[in-house]
N, C-alpha and C. Protein backbone atom coordinates (compact mmCIF):
# COMPACT_ATOMS: atom_id res chain seq x y z
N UNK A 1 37.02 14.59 -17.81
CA UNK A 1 37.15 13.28 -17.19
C UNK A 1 35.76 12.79 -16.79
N UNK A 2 35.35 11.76 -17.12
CA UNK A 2 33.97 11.02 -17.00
C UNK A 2 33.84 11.05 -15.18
N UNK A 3 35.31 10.26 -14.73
CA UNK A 3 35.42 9.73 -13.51
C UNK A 3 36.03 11.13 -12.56
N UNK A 4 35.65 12.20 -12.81
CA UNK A 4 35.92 13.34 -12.42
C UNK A 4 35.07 13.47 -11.09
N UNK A 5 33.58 13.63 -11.54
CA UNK A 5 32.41 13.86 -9.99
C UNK A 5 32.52 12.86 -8.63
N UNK A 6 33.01 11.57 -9.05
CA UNK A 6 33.66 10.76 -8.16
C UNK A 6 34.42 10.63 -7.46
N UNK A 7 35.75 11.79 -7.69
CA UNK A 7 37.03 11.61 -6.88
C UNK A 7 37.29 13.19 -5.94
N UNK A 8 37.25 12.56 -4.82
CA UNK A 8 37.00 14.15 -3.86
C UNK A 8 38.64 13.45 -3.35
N UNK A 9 39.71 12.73 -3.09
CA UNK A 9 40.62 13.05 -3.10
C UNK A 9 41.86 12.01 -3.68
N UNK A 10 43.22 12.07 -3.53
CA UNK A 10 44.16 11.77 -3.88
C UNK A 10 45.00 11.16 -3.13
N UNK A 11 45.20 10.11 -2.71
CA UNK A 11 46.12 9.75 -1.71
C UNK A 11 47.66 8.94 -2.15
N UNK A 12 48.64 9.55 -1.70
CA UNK A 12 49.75 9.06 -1.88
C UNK A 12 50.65 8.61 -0.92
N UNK A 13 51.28 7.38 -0.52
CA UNK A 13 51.95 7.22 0.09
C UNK A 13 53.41 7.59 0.21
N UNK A 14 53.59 8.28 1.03
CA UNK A 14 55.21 8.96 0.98
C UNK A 14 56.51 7.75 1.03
N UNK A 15 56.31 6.59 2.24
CA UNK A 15 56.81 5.40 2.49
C UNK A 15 56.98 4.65 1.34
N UNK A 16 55.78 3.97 0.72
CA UNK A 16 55.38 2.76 -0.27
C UNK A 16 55.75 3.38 -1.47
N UNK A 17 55.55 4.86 -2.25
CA UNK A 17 55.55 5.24 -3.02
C UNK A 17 57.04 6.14 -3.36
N UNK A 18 57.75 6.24 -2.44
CA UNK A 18 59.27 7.08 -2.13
C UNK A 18 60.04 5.78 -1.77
N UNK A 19 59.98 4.67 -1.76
CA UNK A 19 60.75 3.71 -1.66
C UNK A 19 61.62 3.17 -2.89
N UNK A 20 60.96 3.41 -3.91
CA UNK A 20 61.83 3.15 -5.36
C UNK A 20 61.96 4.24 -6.14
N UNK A 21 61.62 5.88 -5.16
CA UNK A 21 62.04 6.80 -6.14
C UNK A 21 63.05 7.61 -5.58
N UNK A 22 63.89 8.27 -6.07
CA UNK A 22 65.26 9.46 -5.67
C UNK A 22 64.35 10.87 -4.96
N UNK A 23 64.76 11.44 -4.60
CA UNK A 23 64.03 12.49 -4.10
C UNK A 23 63.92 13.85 -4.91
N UNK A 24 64.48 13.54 -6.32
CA UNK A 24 63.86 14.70 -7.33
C UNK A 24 63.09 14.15 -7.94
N UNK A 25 62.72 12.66 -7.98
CA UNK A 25 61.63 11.48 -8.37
C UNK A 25 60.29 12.29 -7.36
N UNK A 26 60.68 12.24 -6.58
CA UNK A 26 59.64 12.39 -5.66
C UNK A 26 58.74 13.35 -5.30
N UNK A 27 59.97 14.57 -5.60
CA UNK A 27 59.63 15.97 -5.56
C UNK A 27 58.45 16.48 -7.06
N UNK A 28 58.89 15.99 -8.01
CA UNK A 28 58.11 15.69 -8.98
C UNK A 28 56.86 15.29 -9.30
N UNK A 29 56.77 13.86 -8.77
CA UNK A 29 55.45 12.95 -8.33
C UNK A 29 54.60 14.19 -7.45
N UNK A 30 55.49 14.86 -6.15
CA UNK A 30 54.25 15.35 -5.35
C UNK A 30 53.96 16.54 -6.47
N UNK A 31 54.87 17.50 -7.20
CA UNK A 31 54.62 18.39 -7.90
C UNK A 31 52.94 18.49 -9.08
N UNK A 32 53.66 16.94 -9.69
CA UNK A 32 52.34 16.67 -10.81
C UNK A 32 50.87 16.38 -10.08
N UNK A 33 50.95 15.49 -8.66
CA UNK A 33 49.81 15.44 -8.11
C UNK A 33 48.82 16.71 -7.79
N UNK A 34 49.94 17.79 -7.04
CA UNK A 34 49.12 19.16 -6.87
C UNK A 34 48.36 19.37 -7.97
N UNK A 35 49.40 19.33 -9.25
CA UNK A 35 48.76 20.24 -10.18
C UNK A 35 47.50 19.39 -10.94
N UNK A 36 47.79 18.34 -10.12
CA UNK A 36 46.44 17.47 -10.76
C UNK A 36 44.80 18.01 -10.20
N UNK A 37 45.35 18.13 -8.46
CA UNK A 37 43.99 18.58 -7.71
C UNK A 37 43.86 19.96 -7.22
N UNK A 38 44.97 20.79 -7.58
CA UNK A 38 44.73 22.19 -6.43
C UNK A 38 43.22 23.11 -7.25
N UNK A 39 43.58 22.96 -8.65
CA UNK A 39 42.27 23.37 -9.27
C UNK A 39 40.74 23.29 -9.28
N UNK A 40 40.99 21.94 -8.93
CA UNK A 40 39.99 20.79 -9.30
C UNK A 40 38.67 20.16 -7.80
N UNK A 41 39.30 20.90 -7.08
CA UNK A 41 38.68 21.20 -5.64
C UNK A 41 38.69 19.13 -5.24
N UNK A 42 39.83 18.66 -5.31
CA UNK A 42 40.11 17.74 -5.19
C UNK A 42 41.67 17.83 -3.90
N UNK A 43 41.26 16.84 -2.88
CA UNK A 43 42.13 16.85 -1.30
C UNK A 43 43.25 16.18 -2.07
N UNK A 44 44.55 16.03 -1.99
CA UNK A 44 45.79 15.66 -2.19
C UNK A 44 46.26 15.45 -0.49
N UNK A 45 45.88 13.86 0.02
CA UNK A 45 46.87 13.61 1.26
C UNK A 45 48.20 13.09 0.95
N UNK A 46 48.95 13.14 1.34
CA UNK A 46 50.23 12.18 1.71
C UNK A 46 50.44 11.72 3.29
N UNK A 47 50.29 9.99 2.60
CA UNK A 47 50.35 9.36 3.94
C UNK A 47 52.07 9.12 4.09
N UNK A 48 52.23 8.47 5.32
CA UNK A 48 53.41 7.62 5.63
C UNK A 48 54.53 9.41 5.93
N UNK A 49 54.24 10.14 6.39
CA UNK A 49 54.95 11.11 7.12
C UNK A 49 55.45 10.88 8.21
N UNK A 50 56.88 10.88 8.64
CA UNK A 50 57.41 10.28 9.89
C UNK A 50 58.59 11.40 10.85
N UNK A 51 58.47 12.22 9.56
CA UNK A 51 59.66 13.24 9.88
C UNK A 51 59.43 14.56 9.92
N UNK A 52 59.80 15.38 10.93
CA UNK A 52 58.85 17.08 10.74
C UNK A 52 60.07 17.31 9.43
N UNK A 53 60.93 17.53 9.16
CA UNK A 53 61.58 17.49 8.05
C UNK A 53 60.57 17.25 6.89
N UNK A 54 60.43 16.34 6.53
CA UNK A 54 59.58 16.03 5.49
C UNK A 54 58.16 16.19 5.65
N UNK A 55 57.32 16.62 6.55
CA UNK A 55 56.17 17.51 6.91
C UNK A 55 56.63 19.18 6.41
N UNK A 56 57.63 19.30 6.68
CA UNK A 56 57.80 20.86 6.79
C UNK A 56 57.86 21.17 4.84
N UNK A 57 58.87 20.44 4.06
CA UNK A 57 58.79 20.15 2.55
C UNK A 57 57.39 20.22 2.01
N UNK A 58 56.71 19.43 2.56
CA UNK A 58 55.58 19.12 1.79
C UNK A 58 54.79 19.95 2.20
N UNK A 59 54.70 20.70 3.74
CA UNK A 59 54.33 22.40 3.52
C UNK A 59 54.74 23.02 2.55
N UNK A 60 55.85 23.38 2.06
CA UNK A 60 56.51 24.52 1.49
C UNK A 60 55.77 23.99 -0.16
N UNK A 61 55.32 22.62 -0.66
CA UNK A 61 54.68 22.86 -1.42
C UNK A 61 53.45 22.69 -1.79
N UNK A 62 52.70 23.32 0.05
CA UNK A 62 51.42 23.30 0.00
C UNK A 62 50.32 21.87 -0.05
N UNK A 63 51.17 21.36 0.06
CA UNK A 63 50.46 20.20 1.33
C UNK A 63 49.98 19.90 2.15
N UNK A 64 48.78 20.27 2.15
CA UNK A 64 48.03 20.54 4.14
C UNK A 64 47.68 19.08 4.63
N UNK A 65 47.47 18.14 3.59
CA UNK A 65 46.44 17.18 4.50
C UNK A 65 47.89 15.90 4.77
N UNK A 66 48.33 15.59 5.87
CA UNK A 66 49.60 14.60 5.56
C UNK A 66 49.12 13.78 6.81
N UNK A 67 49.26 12.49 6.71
CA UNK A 67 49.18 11.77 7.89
C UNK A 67 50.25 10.57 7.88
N UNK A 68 50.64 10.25 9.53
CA UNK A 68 51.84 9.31 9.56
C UNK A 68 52.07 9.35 10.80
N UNK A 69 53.08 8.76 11.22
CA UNK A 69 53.76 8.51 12.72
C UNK A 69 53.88 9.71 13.29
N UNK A 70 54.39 10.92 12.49
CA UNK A 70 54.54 12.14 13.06
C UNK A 70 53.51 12.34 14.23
N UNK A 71 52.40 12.51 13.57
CA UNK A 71 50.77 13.26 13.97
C UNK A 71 50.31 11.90 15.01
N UNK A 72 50.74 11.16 14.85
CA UNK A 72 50.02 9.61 15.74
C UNK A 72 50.20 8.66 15.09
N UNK A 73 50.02 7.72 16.22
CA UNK A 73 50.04 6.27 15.76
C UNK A 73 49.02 5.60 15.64
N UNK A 74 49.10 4.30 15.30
CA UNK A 74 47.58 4.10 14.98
C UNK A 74 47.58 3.20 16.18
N UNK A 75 46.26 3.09 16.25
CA UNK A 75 45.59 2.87 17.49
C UNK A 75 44.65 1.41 17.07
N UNK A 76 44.94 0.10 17.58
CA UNK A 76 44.53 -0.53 17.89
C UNK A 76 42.68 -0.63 18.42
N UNK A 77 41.93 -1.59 17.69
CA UNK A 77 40.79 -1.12 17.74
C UNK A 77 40.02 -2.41 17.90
């Protein structure tokens, strides 16, 4: 990939991006993303986390970086 040295991470929205998909849609999407960056020393976040439920999933497939309502809100600035 040309555009390879450029991309230190991956961001997906769980909300915006799980809104028009089923949840084996989804499970999928996060599946292919890992296997896009776990190699590749490339961060894979998922934003829009609201539920320890669905924090705890996206542990189990090694998901560390997740941000959303869970962890905080956003803060006015």
């Amino acid at each position: 990939m040309l555009v390879r040295q450029y991309i230190s991470r991956i961001k997906w929205s769980f909300v915006n991006g799980g809104q028009n998909l089923n949840q084996q849609q989804i499970y999928w999407t996060i599946q292919l993303l890992r296997s896009l960056t776990v190699n590749e020393d490339i961060s894979l976040v998922v934003e829009g986390v609201e539920e320890e439920m669905v924090s705890y999933w996206l542990l189990t497939m090694s998901v560390h970086n997740q941000q959303g309502f869970l962890f905080a809100k956003p803060e006015k600035l």
